[in-house]
C-alpha atoms as a PDB file:
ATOM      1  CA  UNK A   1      29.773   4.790 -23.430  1.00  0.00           C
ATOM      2  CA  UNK A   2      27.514   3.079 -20.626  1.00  0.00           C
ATOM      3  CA  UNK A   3      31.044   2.436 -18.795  1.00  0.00           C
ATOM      4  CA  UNK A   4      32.075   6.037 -18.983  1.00  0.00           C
ATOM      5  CA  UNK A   5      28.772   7.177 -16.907  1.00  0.00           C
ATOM      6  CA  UNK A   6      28.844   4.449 -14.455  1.00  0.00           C
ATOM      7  CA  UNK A   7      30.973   3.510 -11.745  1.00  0.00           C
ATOM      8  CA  UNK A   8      34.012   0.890 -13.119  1.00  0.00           C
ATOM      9  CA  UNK A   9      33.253  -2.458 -12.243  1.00  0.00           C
ATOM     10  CA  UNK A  10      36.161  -3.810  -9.400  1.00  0.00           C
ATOM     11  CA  UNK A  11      37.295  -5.946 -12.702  1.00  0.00           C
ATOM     12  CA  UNK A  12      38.520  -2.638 -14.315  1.00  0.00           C
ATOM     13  CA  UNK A  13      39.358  -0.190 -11.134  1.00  0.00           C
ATOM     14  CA  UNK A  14      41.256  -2.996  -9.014  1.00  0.00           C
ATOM     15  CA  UNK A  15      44.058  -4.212 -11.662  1.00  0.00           C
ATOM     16  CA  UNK A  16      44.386  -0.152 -12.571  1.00  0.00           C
ATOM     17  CA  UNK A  17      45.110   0.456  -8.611  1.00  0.00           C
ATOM     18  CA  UNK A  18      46.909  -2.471  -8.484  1.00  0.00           C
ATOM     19  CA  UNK A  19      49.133  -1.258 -11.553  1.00  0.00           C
ATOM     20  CA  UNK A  20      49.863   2.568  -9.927  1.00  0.00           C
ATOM     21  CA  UNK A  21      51.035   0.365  -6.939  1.00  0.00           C
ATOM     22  CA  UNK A  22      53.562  -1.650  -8.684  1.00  0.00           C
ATOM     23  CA  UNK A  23      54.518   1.319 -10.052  1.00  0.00           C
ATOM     24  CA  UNK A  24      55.346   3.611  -7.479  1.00  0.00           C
ATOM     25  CA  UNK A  25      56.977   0.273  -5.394  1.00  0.00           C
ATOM     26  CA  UNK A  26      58.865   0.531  -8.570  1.00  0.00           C
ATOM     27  CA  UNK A  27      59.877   3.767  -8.708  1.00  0.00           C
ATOM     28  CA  UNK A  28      60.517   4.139  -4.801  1.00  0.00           C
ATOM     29  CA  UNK A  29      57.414   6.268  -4.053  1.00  0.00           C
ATOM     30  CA  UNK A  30      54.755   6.032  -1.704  1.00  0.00           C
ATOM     31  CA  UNK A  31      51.098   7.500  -2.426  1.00  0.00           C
ATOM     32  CA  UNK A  32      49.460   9.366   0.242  1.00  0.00           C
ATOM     33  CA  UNK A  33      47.276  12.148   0.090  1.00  0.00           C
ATOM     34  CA  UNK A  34      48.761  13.725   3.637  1.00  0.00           C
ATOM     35  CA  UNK A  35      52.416  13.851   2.430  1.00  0.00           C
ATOM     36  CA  UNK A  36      51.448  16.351  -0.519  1.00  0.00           C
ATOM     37  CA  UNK A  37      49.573  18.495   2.130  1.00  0.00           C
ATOM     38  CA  UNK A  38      53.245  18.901   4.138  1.00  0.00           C
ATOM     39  CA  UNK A  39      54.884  19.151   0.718  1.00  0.00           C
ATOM     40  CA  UNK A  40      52.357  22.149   0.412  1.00  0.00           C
ATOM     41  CA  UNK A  41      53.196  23.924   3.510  1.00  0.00           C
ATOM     42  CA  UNK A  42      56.740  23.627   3.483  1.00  0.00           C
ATOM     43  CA  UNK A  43      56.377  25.295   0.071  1.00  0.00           C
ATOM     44  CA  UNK A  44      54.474  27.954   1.658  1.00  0.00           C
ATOM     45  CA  UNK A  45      57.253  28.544   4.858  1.00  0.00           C
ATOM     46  CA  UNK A  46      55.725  26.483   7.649  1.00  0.00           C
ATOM     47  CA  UNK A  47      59.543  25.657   8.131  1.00  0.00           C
ATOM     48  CA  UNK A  48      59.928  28.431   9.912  1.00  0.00           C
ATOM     49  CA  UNK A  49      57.137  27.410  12.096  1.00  0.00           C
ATOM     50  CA  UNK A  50      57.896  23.735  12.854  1.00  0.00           C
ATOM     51  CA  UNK A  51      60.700  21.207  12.550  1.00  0.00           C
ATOM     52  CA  UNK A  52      58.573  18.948  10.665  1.00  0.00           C
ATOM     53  CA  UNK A  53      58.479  21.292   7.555  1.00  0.00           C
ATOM     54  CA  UNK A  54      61.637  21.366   7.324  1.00  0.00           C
ATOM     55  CA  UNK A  55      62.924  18.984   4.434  1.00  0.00           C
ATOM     56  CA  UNK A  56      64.223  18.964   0.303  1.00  0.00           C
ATOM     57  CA  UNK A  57      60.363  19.470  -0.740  1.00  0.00           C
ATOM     58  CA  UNK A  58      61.950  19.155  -3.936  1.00  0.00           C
ATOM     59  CA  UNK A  59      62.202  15.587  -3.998  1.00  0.00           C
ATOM     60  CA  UNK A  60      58.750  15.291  -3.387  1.00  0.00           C
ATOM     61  CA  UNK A  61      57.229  17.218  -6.503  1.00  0.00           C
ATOM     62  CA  UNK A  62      56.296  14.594  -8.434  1.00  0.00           C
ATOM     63  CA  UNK A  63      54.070  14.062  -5.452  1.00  0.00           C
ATOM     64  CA  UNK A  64      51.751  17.044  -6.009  1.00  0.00           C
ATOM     65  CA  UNK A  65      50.738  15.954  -9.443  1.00  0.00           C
ATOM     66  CA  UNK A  66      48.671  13.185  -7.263  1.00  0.00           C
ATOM     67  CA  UNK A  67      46.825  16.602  -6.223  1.00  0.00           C
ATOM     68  CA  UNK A  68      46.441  17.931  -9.448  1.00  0.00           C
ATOM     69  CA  UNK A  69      45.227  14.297 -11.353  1.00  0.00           C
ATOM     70  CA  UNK A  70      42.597  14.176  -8.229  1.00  0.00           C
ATOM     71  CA  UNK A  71      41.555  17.858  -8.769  1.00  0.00           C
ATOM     72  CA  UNK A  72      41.198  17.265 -12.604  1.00  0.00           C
ATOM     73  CA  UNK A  73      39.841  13.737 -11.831  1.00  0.00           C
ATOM     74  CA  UNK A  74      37.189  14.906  -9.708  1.00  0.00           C
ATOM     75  CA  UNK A  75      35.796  17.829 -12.276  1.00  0.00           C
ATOM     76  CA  UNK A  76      35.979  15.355 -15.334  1.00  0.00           C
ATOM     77  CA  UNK A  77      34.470  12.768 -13.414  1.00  0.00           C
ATOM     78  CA  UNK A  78      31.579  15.169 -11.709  1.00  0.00           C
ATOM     79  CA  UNK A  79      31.109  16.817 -14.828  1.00  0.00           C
ATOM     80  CA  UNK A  80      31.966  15.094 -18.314  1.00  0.00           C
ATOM     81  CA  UNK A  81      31.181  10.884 -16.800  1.00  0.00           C
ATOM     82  CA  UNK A  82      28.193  11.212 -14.308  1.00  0.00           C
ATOM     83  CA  UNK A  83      24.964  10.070 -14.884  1.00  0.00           C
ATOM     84  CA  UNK A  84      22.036  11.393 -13.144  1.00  0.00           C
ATOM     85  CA  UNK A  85      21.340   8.315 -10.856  1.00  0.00           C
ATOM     86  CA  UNK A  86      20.294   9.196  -7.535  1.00  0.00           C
ATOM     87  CA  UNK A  87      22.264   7.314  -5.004  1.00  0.00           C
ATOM     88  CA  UNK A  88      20.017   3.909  -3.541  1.00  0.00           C
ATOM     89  CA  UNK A  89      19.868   3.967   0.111  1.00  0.00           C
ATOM     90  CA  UNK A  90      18.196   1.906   2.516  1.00  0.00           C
ATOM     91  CA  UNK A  91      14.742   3.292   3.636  1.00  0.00           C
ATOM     92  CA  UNK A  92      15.976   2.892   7.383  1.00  0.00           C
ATOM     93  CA  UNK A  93      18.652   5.436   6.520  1.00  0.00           C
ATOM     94  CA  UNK A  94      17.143   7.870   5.068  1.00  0.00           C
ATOM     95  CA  UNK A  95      14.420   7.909   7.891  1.00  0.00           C
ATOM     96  CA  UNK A  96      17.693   8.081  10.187  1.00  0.00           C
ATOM     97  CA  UNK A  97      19.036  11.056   8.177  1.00  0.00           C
ATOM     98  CA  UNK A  98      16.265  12.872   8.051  1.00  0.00           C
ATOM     99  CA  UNK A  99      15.619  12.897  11.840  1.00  0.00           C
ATOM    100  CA  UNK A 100      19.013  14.572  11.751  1.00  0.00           C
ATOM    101  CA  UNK A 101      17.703  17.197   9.832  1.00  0.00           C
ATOM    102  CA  UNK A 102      19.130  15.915   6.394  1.00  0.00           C
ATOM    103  CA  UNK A 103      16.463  16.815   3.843  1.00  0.00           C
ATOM    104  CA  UNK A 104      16.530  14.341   0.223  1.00  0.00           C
ATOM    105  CA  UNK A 105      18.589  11.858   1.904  1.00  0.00           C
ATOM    106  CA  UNK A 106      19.823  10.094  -1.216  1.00  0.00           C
ATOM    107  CA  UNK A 107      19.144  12.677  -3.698  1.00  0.00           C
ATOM    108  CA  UNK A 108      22.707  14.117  -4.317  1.00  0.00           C
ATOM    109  CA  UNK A 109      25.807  11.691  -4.084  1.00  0.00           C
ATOM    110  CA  UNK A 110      26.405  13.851  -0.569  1.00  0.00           C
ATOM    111  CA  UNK A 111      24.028  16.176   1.211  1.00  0.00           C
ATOM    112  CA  UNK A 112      24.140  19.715   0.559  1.00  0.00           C
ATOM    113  CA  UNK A 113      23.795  19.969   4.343  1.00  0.00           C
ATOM    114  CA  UNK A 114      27.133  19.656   4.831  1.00  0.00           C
ATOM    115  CA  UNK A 115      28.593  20.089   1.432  1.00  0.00           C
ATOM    116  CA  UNK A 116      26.812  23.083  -0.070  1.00  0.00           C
ATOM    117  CA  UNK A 117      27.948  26.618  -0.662  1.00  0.00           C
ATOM    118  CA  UNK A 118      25.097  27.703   1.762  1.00  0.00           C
ATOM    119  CA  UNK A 119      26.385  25.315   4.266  1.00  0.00           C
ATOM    120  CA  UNK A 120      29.949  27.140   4.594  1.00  0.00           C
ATOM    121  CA  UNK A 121      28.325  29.958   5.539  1.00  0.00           C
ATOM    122  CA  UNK A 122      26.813  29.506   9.091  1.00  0.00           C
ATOM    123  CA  UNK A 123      29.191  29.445  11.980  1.00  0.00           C
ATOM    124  CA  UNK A 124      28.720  26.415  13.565  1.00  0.00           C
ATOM    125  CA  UNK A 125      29.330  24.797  10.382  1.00  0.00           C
ATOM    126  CA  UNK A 126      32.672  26.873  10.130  1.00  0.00           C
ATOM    127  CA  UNK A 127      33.571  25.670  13.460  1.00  0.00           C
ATOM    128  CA  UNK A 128      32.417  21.884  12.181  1.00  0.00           C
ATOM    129  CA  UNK A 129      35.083  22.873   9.020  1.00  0.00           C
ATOM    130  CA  UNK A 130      37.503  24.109  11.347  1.00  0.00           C
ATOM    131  CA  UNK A 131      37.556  21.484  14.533  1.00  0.00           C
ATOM    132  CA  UNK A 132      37.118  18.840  11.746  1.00  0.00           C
ATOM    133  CA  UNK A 133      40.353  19.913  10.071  1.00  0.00           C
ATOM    134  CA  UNK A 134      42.193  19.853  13.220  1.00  0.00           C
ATOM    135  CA  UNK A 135      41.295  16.613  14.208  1.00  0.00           C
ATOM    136  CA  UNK A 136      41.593  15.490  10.477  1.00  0.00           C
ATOM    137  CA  UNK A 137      44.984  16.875  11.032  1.00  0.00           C
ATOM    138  CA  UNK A 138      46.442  15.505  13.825  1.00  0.00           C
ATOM    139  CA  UNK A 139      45.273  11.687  13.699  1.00  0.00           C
ATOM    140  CA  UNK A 140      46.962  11.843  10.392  1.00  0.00           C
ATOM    141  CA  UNK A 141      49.985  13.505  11.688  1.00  0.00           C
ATOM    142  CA  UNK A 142      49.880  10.680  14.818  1.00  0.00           C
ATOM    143  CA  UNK A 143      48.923   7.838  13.052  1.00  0.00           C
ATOM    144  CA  UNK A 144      51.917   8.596  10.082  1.00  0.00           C
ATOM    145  CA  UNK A 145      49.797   8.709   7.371  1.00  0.00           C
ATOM    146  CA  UNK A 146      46.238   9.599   5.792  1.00  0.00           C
ATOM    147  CA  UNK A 147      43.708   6.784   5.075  1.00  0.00           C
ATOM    148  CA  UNK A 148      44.623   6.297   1.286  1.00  0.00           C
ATOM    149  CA  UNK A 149      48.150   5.874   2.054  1.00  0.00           C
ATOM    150  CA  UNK A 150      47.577   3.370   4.576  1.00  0.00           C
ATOM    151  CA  UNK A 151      44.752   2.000   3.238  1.00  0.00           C
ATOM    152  CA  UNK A 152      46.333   1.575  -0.232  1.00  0.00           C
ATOM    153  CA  UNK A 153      50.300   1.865   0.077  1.00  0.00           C
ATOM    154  CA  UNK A 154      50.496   0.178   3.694  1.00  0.00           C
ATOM    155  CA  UNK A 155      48.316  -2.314   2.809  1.00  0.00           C
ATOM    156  CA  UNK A 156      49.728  -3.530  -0.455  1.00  0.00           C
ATOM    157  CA  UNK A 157      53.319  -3.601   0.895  1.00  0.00           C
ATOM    158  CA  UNK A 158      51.797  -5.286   3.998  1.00  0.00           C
ATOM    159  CA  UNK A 159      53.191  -2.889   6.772  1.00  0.00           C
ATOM    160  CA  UNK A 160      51.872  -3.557   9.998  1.00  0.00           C
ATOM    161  CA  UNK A 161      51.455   0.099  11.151  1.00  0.00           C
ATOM    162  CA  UNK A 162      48.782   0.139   8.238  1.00  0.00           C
ATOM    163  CA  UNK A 163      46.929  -2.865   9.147  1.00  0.00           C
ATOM    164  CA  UNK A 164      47.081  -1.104  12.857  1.00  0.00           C
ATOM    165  CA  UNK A 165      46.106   2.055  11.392  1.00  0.00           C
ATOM    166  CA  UNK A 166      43.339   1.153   8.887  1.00  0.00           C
ATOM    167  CA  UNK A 167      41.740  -0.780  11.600  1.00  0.00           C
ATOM    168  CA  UNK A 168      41.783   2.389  13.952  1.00  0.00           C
ATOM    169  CA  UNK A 169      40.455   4.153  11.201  1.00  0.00           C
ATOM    170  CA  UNK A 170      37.461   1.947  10.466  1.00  0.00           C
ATOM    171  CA  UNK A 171      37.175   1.703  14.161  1.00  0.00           C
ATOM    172  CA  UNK A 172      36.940   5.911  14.142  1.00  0.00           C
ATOM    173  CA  UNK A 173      34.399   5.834  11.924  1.00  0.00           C
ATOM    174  CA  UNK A 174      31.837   3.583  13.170  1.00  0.00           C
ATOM    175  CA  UNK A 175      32.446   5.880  16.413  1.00  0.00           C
ATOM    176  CA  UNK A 176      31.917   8.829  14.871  1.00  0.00           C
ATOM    177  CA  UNK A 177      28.654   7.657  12.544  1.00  0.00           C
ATOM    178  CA  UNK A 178      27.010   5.586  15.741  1.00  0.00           C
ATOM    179  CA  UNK A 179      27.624   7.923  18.413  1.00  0.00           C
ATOM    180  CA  UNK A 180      29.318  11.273  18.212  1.00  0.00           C
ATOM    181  CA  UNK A 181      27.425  12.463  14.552  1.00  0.00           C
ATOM    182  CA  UNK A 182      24.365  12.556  16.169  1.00  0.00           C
ATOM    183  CA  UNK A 183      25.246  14.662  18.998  1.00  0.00           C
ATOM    184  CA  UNK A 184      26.482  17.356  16.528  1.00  0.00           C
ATOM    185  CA  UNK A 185      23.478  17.445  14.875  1.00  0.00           C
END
């Protein structure tokens, strides 16, 4: 039961990663998070907006059931196999955090500053939602791909637009922590 409430050891979670990957190689698919979102729209009738929605969205359907498993993954796993741990951060961090105005740094798994119902309902934390999205949007549009099918598809088939990609990704994000998040809050 202890392994049900606790994170999987990289022993477990690895080899099951590793086996989704040889299936889908197997099968012809590629796992991506951003390619359900276009299957999505073109459901909804962005073809008639853009070029880019226009395709068989058919042939991708087995693809939303990644969207479904990680919406029923995420509930189960929130609420049937957490424990109540509070997440171990460095002191330095949390001092960091809450000069940013993050109160309980390292209470929650993520801070109901940004996550919480309450937090949706100021505007400059719509506009945070909404610019975020946009820019979400686009580097995954320009860069071909989200960061889990880069990061886990690219990678394992070793194509060099992920290795490009991931690195621009990791290079993003040290960016955005180090300089640009604390000039938005």
């Amino acid at each position: 039961m202890d392994l049900l409430l606790n994170p999987w050891p990289w022993y477990i979670s690895g080899p099951l990663l590793a086996l989704v990957m040889v299936l889908l190689v197997y099968f012809g698919k590629t796992f991506g998070m951003s390619s359900n979102l276009r299957t999505m729209c073109t459901i909804l009738g962005a073809g008639k907006f853009s070029d880019f929605f226009k395709f068989d969205w058919k042939t991708q359907s087995w693809n939303l059931m990644v969207v479904i498993g990680a919406i029923l993954g995420g509930y189960i796993a929130a609420y049937f196999l957490s424990n109540d741990a509070v997440t171990s951060l460095n002191p330095k961090t949390i001092s960091e955090l809450s000069a940013l105005g993050f109160n309980n740094a390292g209470a929650n798994l993520v801070p109901d500053e940004l996550f919480g119902f309450e937090s949706t309902l100021s505007i400059k934390s719509i506009l945070r939602l909404i610019i975020g999205g946009l820019l979400v949007g686009f580097g995954t549009r320009y860069a071909g791909g989200c960061t889990s099918g880069h990061a886990i598809t690219g990678l394992s088939s070793l194509q060099k637009p992920s290795i490009i990609a991931v690195i621009g990704f990791f290079i993003g994000g040290l960016i955005m922590t180090n300089l640009l998040l604390p000039l938005i809050f």
